[in-house]
C-alpha atoms as a PDB file:
ATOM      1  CA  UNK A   1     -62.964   1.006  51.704  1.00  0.00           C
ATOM      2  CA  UNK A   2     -64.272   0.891  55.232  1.00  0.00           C
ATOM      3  CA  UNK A   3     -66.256   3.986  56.608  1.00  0.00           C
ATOM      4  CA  UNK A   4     -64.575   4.243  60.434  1.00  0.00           C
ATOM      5  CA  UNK A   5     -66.358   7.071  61.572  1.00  0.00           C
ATOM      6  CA  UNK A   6     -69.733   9.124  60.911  1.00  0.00           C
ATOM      7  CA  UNK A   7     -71.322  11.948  62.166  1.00  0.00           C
ATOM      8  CA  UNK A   8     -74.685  13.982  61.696  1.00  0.00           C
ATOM      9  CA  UNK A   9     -73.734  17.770  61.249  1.00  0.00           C
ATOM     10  CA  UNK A  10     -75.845  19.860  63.396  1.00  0.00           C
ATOM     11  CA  UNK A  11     -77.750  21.484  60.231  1.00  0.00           C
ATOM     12  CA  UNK A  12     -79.425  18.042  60.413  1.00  0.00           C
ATOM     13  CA  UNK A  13     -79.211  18.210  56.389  1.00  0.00           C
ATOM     14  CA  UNK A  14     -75.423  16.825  56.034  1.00  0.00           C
ATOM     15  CA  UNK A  15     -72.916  13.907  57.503  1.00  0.00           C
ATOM     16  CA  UNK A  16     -69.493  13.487  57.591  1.00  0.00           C
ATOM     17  CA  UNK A  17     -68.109   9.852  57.464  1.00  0.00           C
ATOM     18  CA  UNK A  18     -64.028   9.020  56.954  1.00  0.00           C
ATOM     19  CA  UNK A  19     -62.196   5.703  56.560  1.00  0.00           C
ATOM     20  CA  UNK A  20     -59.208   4.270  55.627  1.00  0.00           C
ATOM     21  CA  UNK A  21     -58.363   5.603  52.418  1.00  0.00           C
ATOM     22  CA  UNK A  22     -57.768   8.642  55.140  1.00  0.00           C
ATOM     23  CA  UNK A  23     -60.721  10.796  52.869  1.00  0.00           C
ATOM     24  CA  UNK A  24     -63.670  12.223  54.927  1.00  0.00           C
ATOM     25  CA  UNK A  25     -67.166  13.075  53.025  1.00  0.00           C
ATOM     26  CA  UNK A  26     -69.449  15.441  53.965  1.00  0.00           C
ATOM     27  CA  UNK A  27     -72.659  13.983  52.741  1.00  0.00           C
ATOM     28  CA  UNK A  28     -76.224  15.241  51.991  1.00  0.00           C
ATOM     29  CA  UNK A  29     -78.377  12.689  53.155  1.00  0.00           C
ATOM     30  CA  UNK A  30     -81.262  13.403  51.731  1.00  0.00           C
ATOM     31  CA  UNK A  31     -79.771  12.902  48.400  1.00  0.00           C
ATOM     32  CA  UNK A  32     -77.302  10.518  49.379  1.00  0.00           C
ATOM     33  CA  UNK A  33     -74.265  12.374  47.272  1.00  0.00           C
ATOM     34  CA  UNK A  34     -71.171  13.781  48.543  1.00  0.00           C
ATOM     35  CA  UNK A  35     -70.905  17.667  48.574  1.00  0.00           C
ATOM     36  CA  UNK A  36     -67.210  17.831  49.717  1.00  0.00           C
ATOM     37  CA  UNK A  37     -64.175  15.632  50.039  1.00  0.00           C
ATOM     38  CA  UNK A  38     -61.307  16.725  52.203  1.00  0.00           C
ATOM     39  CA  UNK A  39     -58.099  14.635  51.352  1.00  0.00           C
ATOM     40  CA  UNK A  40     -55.344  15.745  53.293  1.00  0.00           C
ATOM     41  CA  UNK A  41     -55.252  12.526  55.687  1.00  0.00           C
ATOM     42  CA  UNK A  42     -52.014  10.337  55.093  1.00  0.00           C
ATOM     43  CA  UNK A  43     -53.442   7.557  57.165  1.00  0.00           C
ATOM     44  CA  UNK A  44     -56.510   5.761  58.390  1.00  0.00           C
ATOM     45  CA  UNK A  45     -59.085   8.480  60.248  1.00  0.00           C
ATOM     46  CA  UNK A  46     -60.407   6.945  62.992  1.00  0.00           C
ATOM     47  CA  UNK A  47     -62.612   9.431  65.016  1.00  0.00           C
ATOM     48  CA  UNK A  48     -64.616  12.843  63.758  1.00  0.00           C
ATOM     49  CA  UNK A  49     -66.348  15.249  65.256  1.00  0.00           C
ATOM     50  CA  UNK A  50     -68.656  18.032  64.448  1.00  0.00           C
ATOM     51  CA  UNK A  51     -68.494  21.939  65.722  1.00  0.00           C
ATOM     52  CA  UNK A  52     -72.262  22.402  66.998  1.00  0.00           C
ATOM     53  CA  UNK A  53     -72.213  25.337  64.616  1.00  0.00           C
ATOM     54  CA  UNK A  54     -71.902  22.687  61.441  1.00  0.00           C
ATOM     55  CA  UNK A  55     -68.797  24.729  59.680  1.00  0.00           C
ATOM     56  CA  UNK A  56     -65.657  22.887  61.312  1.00  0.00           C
ATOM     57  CA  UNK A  57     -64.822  19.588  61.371  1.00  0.00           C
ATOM     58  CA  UNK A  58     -62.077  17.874  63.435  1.00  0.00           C
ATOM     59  CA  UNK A  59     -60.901  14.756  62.035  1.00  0.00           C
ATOM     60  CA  UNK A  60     -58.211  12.324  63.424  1.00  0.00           C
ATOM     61  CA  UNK A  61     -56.528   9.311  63.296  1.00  0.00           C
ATOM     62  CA  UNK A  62     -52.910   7.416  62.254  1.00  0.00           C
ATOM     63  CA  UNK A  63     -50.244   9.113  59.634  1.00  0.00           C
ATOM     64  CA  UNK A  64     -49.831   5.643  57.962  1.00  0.00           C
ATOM     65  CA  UNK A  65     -51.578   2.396  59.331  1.00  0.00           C
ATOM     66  CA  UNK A  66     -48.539   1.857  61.662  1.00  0.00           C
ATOM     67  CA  UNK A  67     -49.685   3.031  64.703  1.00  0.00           C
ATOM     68  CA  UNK A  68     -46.961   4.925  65.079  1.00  0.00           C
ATOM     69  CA  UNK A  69     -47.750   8.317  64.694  1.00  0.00           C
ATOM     70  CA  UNK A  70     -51.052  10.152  64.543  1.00  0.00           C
ATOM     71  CA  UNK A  71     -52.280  13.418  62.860  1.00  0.00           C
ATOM     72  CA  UNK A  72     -55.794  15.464  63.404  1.00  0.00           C
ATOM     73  CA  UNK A  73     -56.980  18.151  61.334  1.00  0.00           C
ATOM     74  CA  UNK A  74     -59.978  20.986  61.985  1.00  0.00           C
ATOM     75  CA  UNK A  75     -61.448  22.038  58.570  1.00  0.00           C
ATOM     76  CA  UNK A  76     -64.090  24.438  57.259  1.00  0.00           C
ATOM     77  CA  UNK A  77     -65.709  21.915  55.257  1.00  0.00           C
ATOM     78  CA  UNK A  78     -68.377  24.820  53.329  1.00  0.00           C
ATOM     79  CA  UNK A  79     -65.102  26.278  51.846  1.00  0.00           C
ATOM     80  CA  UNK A  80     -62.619  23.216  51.822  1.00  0.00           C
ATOM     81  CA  UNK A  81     -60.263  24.791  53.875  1.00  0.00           C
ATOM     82  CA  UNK A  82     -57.536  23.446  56.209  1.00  0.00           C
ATOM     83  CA  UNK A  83     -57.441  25.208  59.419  1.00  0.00           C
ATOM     84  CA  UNK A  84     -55.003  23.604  61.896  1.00  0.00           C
ATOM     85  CA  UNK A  85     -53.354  20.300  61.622  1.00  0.00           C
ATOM     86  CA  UNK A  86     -51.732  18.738  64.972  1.00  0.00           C
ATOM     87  CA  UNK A  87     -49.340  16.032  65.076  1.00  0.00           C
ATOM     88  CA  UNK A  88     -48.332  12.748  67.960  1.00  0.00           C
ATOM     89  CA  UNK A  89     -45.379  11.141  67.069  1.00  0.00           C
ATOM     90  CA  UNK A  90     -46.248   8.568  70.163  1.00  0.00           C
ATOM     91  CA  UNK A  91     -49.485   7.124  69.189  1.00  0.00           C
ATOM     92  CA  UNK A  92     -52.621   7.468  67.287  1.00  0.00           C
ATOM     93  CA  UNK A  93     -55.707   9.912  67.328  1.00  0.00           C
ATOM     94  CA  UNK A  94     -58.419   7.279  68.459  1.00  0.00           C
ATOM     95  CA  UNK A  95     -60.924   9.332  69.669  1.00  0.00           C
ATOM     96  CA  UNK A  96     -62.134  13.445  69.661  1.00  0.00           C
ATOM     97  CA  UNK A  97     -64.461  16.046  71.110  1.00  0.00           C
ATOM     98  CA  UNK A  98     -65.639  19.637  71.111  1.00  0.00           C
ATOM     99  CA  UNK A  99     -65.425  22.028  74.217  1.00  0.00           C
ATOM    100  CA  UNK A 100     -66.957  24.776  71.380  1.00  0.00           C
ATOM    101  CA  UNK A 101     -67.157  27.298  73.795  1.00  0.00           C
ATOM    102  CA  UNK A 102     -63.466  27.733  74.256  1.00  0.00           C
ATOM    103  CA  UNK A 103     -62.465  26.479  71.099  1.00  0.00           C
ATOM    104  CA  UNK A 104     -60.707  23.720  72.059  1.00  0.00           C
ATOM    105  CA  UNK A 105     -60.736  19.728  71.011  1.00  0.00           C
ATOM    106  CA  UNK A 106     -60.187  16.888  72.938  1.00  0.00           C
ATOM    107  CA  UNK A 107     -58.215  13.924  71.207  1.00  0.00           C
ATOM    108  CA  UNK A 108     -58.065  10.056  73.261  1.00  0.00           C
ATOM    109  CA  UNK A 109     -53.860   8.921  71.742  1.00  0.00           C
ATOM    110  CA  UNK A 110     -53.119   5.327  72.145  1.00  0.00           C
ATOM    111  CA  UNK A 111     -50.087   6.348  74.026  1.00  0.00           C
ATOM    112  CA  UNK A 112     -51.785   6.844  77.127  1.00  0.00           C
ATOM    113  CA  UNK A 113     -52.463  10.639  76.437  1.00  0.00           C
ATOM    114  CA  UNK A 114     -55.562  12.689  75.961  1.00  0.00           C
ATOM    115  CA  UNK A 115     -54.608  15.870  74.075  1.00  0.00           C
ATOM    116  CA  UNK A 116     -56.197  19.220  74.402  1.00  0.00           C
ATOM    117  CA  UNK A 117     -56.180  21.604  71.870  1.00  0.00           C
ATOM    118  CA  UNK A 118     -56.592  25.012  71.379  1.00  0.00           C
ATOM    119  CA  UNK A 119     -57.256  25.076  67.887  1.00  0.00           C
ATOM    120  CA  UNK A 120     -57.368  28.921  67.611  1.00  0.00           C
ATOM    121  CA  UNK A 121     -54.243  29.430  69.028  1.00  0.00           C
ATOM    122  CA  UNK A 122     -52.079  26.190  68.261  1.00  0.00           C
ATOM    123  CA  UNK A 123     -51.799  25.791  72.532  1.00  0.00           C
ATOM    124  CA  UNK A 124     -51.560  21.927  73.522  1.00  0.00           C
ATOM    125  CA  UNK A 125     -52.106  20.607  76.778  1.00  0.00           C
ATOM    126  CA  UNK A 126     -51.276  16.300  77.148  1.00  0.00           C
ATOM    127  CA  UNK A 127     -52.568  15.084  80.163  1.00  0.00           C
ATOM    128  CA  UNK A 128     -51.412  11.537  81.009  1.00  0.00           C
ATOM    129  CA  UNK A 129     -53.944   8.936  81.696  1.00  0.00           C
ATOM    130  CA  UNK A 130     -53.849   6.265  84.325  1.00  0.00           C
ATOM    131  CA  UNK A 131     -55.704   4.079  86.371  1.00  0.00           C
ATOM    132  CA  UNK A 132     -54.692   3.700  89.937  1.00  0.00           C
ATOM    133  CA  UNK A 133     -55.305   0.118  91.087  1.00  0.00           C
ATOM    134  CA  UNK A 134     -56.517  -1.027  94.457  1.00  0.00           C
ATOM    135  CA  UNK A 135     -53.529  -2.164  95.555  1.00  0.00           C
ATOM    136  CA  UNK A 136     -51.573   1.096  94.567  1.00  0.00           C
ATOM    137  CA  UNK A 137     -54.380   3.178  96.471  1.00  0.00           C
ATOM    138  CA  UNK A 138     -53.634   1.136  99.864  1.00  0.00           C
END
């Protein structure tokens, strides 16, 4: 098993880490044992990140290994719960980010889309990114 991603919670007292086996651990590093396991990725996570608060986590990455599809999931991770899952049938979850103040997540896809999510209120944005060469700019 292969941890792909870790991060320090903000209470400075826990970490999060996922992998392939598409489990993420929240940690107590100070004791070095896991205080919570949330299991409801199907695939690989690839990217987490941490609400500056330390209650949700947002966890993403492929539905199977593929590449085909991806799937990224916000979680209270104090009481194990499942808050919001979203779903890209194009492409994987590679990367994600907090904009905590509006309650909203960034997500990188490897099709060529960055995803923004309002996790509150299940609104998606997917803004298409491209690089415009020198020779296009002419």
């Amino acid at each position: 098993r292969s941890a792909n991603t870790v991060a320090v919670l903000t209470d400075t007292v826990h970490a999060v880490s996922c992998g392939d086996d598409g489990l993420c651990y929240v940690w107590c590093i100070k004791t070095g044992e896991p205080e919570q396991v949330f299991p409801c990725h199907s695939g690989p996570v690839l990217s987490v990140s941490v609400l500056t608060d330390a209650t949700f986590i947002l966890s993403a990455g492929s539905t199977d290994g593929s590449g085909s599809a991806g799937e990224a999931f916000i979680w209270d991770w104090q009481h194990a719960l499942k808050q919001q899952k979203l779903s890209c049938k194009r492409g994987v979850f590679l990367s994600t980010s907090w904009i905590p103040t509006w309650e909203l997540a960034a997500l990188g896809c490897s099709d060529g889309f960055t995803t923004i999510w309002k996790w509150t209120g299940s609104q998606v944005l997917r803004l298409p990114f491209f690089v415009r060469t020198r020779q296009e700019s002419m």
